[in-house]
N, C-alpha and C. Protein backbone atom coordinates (compact mmCIF):
# COMPACT_ATOMS: atom_id res chain seq x y z
N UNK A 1 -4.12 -22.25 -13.40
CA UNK A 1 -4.41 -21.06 -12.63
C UNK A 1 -5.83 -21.17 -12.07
N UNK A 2 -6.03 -20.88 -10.74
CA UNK A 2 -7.27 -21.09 -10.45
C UNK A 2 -8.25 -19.71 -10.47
N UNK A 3 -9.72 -19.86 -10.65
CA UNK A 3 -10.33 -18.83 -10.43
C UNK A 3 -9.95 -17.62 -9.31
N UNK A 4 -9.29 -18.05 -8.23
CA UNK A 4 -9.28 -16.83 -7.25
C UNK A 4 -8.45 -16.21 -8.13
N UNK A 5 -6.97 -16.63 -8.33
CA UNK A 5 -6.07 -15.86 -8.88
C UNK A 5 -6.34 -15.09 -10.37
N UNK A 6 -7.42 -15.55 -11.29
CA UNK A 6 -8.05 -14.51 -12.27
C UNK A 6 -8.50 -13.17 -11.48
N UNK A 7 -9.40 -13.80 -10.37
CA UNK A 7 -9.69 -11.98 -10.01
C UNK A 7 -9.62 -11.54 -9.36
N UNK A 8 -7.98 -11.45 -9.02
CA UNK A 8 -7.15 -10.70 -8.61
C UNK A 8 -6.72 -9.94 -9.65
N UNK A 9 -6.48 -8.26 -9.49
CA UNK A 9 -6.53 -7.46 -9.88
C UNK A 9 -4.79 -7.04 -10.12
N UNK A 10 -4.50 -6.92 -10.88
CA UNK A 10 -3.15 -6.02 -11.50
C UNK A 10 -2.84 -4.44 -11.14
N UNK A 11 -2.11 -4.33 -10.26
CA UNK A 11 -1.92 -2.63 -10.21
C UNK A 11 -1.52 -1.60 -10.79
N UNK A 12 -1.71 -0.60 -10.97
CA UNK A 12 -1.74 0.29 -11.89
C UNK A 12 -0.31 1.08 -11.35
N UNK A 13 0.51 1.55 -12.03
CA UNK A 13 1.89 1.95 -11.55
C UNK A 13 1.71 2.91 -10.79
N UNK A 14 2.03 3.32 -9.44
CA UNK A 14 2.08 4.38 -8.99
C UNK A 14 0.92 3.88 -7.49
N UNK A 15 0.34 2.95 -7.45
CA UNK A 15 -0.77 2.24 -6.84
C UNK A 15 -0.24 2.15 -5.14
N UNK A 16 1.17 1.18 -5.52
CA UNK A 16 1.18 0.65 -4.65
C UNK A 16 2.11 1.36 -3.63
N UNK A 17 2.71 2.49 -3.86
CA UNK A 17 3.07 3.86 -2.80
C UNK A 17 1.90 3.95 -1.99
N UNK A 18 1.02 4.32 -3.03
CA UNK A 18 -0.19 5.19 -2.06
C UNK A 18 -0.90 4.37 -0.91
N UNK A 19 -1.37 2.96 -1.31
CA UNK A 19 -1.38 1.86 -0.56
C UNK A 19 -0.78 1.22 0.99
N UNK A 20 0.38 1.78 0.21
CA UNK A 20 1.22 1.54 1.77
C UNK A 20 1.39 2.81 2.56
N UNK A 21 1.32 3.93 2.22
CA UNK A 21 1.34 4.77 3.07
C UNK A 21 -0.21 4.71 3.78
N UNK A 22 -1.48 4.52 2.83
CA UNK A 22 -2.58 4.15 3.54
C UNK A 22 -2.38 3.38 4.78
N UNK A 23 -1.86 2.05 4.36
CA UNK A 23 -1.62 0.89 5.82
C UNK A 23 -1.01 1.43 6.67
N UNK A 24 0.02 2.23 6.76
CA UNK A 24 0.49 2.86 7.43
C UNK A 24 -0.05 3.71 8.58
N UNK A 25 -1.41 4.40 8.00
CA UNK A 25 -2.06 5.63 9.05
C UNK A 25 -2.36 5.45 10.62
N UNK A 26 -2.43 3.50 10.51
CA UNK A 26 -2.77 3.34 11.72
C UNK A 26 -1.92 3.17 12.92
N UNK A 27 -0.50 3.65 12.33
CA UNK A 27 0.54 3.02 13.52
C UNK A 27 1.50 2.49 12.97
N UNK A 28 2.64 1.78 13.42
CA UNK A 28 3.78 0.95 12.88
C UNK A 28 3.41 -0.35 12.34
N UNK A 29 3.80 -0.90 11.21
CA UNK A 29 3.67 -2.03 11.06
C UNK A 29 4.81 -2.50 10.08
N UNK A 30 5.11 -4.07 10.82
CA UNK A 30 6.05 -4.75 9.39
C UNK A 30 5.62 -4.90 8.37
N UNK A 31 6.33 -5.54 7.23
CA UNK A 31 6.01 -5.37 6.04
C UNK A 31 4.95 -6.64 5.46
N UNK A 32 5.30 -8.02 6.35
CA UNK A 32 3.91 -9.08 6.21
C UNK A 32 2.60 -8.37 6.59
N UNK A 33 2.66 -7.39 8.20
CA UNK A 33 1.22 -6.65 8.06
C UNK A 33 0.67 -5.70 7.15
N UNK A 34 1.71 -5.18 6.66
CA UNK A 34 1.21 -4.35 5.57
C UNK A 34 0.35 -4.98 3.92
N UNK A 35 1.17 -6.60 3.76
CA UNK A 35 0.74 -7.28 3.10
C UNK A 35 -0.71 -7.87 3.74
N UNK A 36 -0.74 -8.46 4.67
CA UNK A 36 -2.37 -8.64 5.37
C UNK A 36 -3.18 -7.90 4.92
N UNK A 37 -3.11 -6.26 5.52
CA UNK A 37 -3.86 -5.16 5.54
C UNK A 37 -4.36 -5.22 4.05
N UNK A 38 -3.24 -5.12 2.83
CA UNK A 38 -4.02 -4.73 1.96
C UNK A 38 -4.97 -5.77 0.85
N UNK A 39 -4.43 -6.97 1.27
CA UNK A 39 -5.23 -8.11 1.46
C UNK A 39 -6.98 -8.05 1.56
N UNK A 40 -6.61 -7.72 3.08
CA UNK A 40 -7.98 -8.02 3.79
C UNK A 40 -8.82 -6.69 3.42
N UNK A 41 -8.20 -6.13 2.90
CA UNK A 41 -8.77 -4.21 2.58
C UNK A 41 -9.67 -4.36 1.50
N UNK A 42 -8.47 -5.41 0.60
CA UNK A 42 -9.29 -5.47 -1.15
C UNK A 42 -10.13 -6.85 -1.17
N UNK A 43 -10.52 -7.00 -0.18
CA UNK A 43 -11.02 -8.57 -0.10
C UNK A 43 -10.21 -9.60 -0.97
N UNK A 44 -9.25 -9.24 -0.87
CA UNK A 44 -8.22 -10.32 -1.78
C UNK A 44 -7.72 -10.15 -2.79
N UNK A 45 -8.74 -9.02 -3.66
CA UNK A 45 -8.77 -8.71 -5.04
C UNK A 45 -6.89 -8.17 -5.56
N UNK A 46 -6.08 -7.65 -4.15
CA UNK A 46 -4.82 -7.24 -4.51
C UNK A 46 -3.79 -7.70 -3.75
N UNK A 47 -3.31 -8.62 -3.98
CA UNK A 47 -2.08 -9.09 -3.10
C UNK A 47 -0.73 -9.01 -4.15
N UNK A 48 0.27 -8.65 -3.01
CA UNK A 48 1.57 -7.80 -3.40
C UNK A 48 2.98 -8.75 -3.34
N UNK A 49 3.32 -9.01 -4.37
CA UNK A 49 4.58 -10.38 -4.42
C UNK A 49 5.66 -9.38 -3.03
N UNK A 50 6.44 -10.27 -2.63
CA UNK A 50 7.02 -9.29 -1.05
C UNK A 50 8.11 -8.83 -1.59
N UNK A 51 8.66 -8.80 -3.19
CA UNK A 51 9.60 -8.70 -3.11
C UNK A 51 9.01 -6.76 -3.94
N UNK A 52 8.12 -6.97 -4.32
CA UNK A 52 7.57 -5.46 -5.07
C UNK A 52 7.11 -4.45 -3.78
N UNK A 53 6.77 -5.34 -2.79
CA UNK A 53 6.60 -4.52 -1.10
C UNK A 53 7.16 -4.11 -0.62
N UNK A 54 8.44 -4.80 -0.27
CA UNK A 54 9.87 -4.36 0.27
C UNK A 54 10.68 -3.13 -0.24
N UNK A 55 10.54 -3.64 -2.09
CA UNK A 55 11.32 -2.58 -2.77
C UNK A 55 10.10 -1.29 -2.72
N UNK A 56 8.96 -1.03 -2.47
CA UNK A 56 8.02 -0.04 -2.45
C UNK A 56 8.58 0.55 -0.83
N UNK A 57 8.24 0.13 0.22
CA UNK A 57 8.79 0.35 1.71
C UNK A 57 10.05 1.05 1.71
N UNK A 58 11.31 0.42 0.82
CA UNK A 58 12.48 0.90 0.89
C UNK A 58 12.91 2.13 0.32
N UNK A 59 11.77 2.23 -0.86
CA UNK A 59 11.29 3.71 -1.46
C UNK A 59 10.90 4.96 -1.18
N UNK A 60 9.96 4.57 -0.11
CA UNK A 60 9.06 5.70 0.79
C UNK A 60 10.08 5.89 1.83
N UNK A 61 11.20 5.08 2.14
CA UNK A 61 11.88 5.17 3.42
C UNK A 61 13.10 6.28 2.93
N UNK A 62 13.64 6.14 1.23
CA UNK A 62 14.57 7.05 1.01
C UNK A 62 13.92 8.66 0.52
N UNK A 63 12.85 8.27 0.31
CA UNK A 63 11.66 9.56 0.12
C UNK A 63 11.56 10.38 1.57
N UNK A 64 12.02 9.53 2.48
CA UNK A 64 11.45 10.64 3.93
C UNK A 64 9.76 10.23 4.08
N UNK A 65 9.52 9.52 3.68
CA UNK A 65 8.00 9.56 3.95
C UNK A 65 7.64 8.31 4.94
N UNK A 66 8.65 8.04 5.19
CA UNK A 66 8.53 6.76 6.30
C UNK A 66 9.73 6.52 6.96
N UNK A 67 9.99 5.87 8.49
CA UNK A 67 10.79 5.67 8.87
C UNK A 67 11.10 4.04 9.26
N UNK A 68 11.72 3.51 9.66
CA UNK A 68 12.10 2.11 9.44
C UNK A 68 12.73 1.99 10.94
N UNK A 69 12.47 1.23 11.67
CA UNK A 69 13.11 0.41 12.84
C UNK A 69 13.16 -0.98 13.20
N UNK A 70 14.20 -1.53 13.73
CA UNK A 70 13.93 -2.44 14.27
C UNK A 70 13.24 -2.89 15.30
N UNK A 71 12.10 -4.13 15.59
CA UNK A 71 11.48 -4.62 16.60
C UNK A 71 11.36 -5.84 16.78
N UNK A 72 10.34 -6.41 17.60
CA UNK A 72 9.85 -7.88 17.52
C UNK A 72 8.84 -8.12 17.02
N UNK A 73 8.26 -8.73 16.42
CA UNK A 73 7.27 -9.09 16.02
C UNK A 73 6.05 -9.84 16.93
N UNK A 74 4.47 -9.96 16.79
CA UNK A 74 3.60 -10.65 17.66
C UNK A 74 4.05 -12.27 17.64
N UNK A 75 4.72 -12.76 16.55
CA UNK A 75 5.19 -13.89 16.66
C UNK A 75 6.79 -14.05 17.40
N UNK A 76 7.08 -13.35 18.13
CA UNK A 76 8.83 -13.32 18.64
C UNK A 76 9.72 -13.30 17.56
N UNK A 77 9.33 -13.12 16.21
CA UNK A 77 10.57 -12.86 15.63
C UNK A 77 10.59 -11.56 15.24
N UNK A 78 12.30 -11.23 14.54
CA UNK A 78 12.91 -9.74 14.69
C UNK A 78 12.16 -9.12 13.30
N UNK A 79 11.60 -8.03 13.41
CA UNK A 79 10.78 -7.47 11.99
C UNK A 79 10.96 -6.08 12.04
N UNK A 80 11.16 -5.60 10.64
CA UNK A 80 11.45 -4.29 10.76
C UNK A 80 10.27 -3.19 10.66
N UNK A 81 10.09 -2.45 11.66
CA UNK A 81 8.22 -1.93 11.35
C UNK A 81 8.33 -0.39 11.00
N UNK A 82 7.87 -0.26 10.13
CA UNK A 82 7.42 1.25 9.30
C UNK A 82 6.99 2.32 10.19
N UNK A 83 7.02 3.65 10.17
CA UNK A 83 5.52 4.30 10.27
C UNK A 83 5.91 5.41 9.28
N UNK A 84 4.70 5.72 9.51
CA UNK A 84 4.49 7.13 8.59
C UNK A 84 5.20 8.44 9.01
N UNK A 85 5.59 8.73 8.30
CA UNK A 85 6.36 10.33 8.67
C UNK A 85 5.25 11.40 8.30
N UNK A 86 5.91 12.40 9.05
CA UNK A 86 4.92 13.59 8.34
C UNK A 86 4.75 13.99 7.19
N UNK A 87 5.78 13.81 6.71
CA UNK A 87 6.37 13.87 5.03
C UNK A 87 5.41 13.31 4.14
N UNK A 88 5.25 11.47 4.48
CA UNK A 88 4.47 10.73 3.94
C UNK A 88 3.33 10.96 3.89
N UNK A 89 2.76 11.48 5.34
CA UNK A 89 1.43 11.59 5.72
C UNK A 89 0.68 12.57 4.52
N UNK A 90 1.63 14.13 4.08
CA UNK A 90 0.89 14.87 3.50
C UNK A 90 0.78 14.25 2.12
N UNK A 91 2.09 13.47 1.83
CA UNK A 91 1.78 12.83 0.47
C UNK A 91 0.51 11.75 0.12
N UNK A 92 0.58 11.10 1.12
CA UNK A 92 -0.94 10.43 1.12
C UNK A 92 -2.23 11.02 0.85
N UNK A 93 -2.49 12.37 1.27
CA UNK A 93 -3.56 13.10 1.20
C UNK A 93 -3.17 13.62 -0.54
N UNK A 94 -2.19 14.04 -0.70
CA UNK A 94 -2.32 14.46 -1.95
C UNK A 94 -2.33 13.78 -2.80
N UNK A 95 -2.29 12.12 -2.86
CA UNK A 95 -1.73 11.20 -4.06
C UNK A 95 -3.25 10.48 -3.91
N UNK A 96 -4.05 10.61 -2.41
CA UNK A 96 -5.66 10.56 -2.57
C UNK A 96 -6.40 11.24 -3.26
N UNK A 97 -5.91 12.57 -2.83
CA UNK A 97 -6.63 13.63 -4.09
C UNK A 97 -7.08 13.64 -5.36
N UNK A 98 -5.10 12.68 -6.05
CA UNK A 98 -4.92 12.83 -7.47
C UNK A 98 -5.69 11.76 -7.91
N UNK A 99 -5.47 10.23 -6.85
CA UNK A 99 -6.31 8.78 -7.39
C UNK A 99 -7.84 9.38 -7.53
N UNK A 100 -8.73 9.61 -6.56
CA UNK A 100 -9.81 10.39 -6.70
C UNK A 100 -10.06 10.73 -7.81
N UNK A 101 -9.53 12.16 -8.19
CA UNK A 101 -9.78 12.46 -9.42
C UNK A 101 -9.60 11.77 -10.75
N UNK A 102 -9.04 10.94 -10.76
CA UNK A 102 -8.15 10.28 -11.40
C UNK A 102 -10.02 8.85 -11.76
N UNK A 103 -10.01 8.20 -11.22
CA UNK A 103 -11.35 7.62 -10.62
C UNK A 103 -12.38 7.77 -11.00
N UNK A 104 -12.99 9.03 -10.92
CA UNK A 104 -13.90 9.77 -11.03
C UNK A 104 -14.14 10.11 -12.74
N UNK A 105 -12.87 10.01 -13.00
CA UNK A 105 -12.36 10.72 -14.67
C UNK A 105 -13.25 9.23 -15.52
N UNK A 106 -12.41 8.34 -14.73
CA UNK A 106 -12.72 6.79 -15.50
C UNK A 106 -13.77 6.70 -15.20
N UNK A 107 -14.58 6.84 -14.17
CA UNK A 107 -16.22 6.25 -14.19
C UNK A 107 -17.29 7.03 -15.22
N UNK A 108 -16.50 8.62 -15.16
CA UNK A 108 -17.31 9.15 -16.02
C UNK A 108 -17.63 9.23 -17.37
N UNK A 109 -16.29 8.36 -18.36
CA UNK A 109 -16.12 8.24 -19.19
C UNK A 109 -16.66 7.14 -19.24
N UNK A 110 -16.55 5.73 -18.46
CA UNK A 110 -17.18 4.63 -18.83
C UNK A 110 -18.70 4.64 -18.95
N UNK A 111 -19.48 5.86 -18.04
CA UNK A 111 -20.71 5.90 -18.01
C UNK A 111 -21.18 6.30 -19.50
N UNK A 112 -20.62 6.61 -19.96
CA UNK A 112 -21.39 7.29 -21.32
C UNK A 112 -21.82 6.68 -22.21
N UNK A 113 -22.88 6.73 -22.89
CA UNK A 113 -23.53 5.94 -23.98
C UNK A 113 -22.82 5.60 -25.02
C-alpha cells in the first residue's frame, strides 16, 4: 500500500449523500464528474470506489432529490448526468447544518485539556 493511499480518508456513514448533492449545486453532472469533483475538492484525501457512487446517485434519485437523464458526455460517450432537484437542494442545506454542528461538537471536545 503506498503512502498516498494511507491518507486517504475513510467516510463516515451518511458522508457521502451530502457530498454528492454538494457536486451537484453547480449544474448537471455524470457520475465520473462527480467522482473528479470530490477528488479535487478533498485534495485527494476522499476518493469514492464507483460502485458506492452509483449506488449513492441511485439513492438520491429514488429520494426525489435528484433527477437522472440521459446525455453525451465531453468525451462523445453516452453518460447519465444528475442534477439537483429542489427536494435535494433543501436537503443539502439541512444535512450542512447537521455536519456543521456535528464538526464543531468534535473540535470542541478534541480541544480540551
Amino acid at each position: 500500500m503506498s503512502d498516498d493511499r494511507l491518507d486517504r480518508l475513510n467516510l463516515l456513514p451518511g458522508t457521502l449523500d451530502v457530498l454528492v448533492l454538494k457536486a451537484l449545486t453547480w449544474g448537471p453532472r455524470h457520475g465520473y464528474a462527480v467522482a473528479r469533483w470530490l477528488e479535487d475538492a478533498t485534495g485527494g484525501a476522499l476518493q469514492i470506489e464507483e460502485g458506492a457512487l452509483y449506488h449513492a446517485l441511485h439513492r438520491l434519485e429514488q429520494r426525489g432529490w435528484v433527477t437522472a437523464e440521459w446525455g453525451v458526455s465531453e468525451s462523445n460517450r453516452r453518460a447519465k448526468y444528475y442534477t439537483l432537484d429542489p427536494a435535494g437542494r433543501q436537503q443539502l442545506v439541512a444535512q450542512t447544518a447537521t455536519w456543521t454542528r456535528y464538526a464543531e461538537a468534535v473540535f470542541a471536545a478534541l480541544r480540551t485539556a
